[in-house]
C-alpha atoms as a PDB file:
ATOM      1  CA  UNK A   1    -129.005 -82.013 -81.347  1.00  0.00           C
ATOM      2  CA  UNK A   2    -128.972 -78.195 -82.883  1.00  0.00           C
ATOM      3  CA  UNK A   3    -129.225 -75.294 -81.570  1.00  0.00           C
ATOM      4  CA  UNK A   4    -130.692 -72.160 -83.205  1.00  0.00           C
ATOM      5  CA  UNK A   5    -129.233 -68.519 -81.564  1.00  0.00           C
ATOM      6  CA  UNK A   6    -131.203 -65.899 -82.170  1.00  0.00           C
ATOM      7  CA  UNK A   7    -128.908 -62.663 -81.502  1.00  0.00           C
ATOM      8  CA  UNK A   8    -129.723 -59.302 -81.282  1.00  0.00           C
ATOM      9  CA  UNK A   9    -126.786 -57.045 -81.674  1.00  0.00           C
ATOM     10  CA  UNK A  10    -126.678 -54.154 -79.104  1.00  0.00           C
ATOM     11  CA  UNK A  11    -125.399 -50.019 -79.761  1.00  0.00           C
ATOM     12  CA  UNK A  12    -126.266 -47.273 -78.298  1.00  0.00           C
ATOM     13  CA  UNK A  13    -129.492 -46.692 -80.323  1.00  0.00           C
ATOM     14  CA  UNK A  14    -131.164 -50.694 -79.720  1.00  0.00           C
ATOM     15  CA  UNK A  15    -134.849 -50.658 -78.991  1.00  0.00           C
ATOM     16  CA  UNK A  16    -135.139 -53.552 -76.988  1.00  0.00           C
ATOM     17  CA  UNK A  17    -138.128 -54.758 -74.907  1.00  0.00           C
ATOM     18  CA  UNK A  18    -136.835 -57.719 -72.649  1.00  0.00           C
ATOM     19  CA  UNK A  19    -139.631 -57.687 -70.917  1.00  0.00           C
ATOM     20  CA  UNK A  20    -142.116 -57.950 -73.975  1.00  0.00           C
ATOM     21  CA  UNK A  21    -139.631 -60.326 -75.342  1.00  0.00           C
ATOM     22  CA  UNK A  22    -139.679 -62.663 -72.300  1.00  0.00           C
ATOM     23  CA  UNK A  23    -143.063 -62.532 -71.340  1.00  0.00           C
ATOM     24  CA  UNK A  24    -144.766 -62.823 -74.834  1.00  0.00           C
ATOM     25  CA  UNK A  25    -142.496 -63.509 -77.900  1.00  0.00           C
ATOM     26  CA  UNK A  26    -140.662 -66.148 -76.759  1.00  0.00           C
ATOM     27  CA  UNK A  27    -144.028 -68.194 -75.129  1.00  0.00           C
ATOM     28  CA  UNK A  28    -145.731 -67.644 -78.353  1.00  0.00           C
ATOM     29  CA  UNK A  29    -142.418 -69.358 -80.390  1.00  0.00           C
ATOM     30  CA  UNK A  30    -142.881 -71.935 -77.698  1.00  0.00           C
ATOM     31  CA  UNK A  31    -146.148 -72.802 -78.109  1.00  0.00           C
ATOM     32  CA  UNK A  32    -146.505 -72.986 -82.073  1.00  0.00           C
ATOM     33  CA  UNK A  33    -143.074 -74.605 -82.697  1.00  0.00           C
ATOM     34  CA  UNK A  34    -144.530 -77.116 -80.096  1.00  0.00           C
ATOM     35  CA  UNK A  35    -143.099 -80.634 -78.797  1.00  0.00           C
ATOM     36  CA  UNK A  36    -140.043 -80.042 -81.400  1.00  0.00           C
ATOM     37  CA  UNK A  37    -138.277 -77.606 -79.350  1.00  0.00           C
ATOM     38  CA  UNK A  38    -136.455 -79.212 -76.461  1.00  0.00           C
ATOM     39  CA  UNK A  39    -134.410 -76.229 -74.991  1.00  0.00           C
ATOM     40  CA  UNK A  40    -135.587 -72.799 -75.181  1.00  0.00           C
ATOM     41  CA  UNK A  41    -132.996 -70.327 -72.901  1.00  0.00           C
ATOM     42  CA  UNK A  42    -132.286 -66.743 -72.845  1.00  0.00           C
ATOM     43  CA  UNK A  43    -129.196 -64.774 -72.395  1.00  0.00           C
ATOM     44  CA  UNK A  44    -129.864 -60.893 -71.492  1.00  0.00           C
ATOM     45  CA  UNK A  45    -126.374 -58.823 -72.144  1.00  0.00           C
ATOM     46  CA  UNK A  46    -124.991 -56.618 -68.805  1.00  0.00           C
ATOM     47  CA  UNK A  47    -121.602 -56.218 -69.877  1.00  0.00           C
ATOM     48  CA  UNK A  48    -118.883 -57.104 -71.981  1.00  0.00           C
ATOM     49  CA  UNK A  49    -115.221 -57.979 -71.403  1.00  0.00           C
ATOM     50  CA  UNK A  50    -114.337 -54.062 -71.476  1.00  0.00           C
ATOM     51  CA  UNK A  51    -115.591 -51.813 -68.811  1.00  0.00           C
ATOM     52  CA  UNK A  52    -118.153 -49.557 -70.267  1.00  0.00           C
ATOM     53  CA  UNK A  53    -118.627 -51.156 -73.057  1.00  0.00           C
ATOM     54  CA  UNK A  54    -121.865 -52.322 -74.440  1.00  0.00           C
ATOM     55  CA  UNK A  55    -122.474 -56.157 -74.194  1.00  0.00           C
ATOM     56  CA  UNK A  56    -122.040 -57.715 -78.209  1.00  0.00           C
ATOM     57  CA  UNK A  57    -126.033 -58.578 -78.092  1.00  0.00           C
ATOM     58  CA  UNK A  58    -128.623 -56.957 -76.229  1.00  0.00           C
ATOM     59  CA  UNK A  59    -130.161 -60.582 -76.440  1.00  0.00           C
ATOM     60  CA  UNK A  60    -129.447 -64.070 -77.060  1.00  0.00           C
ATOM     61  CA  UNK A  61    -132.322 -66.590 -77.306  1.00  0.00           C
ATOM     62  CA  UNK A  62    -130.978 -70.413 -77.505  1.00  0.00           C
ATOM     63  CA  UNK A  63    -133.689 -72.849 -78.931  1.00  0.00           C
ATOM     64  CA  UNK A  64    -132.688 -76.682 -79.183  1.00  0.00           C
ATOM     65  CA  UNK A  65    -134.205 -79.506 -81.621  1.00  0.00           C
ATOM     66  CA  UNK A  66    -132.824 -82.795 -82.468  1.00  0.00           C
ATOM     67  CA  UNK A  67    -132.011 -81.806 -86.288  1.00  0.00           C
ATOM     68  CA  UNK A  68    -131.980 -78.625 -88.528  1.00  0.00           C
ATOM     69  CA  UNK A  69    -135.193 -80.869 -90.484  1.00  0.00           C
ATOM     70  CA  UNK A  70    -137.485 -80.325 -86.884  1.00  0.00           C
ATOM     71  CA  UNK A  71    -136.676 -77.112 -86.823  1.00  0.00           C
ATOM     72  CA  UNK A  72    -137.416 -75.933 -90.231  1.00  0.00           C
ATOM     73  CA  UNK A  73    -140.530 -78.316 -90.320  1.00  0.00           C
ATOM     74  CA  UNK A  74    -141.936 -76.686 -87.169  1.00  0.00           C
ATOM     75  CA  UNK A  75    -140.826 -73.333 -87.449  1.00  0.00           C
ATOM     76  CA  UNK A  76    -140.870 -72.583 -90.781  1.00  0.00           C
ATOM     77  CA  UNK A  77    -145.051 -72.030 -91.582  1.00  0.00           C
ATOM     78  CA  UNK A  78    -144.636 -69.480 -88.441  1.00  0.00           C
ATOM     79  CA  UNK A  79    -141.671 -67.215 -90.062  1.00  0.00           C
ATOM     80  CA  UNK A  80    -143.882 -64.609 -90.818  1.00  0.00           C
ATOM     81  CA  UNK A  81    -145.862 -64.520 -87.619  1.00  0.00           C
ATOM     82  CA  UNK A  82    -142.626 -64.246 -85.910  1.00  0.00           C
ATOM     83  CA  UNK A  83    -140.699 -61.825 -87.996  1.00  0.00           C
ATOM     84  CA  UNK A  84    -144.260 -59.553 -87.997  1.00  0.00           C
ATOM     85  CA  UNK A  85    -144.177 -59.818 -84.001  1.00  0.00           C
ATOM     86  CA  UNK A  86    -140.497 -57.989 -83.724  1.00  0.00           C
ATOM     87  CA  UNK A  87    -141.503 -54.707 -84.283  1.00  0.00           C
ATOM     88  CA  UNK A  88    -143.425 -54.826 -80.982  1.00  0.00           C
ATOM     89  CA  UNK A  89    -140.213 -55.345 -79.043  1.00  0.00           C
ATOM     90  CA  UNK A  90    -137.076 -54.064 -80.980  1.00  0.00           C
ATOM     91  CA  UNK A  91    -135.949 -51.409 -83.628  1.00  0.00           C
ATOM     92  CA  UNK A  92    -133.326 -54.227 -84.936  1.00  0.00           C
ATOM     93  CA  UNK A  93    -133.181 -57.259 -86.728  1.00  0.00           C
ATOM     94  CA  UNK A  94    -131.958 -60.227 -85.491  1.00  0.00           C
ATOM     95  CA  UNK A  95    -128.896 -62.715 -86.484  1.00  0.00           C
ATOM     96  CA  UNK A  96    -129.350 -66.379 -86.756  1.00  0.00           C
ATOM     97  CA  UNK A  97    -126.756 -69.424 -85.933  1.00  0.00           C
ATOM     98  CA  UNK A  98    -127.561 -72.667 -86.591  1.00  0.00           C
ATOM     99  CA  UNK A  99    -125.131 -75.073 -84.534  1.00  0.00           C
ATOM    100  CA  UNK A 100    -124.084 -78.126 -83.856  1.00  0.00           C
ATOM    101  CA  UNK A 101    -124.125 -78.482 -80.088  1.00  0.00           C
ATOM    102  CA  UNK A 102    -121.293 -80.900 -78.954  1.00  0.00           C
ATOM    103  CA  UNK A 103    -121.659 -81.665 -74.655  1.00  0.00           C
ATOM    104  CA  UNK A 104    -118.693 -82.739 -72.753  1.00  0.00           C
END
């Protein structure tokens, strides 16, 4: 099993619509990436280790498949829908991990 992070780094000048983002985006992944995604989970930064400081990432989304080959297979003919879709809910582009996700 993978898992694909999708982080948004956070600063003082981060557009970010968590609502918009939770609501909309992240349903719309859902449905078009279909039956291949297994795990879809979202982490919303408050703080970080520092008092004060921002959190690293304004937003994590998690998605899980069972290989890198169903995820590029399912979301790969709706990049462009996605990536056209971010403007509506943040001034900043995302970074994207692809891991290996080891369970103990």
């Amino acid at each position: 099993m993978i898992k694909v992070s999708v982080m948004y780094p956070n600063s003082k000048d981060v557009q970010f619509d968590a609502d918009y983002y939770k609501n909309t985006h992240l349903p719309m992944v859902s449905k078009l990436v279909g039956s291949a995604l297994k795990d879809l989970e979202l982490d919303l930064g408050i703080a970080s280790r520092t008092p004060g400081e921002y959190a690293p990432y304004v937003a994590i989304a998690h998605l899980k498949f069972d290989s890198i080959e169903a995820f590029q297979e399912s979301f790969g003919p709706h990049a462009e829908t996605f990536a056209a879709d971010v403007k509506n809910y943040s001034n900043i582009q995302a970074e994207l991990q692809i891991s290996e996700l080891i369970t103990f």
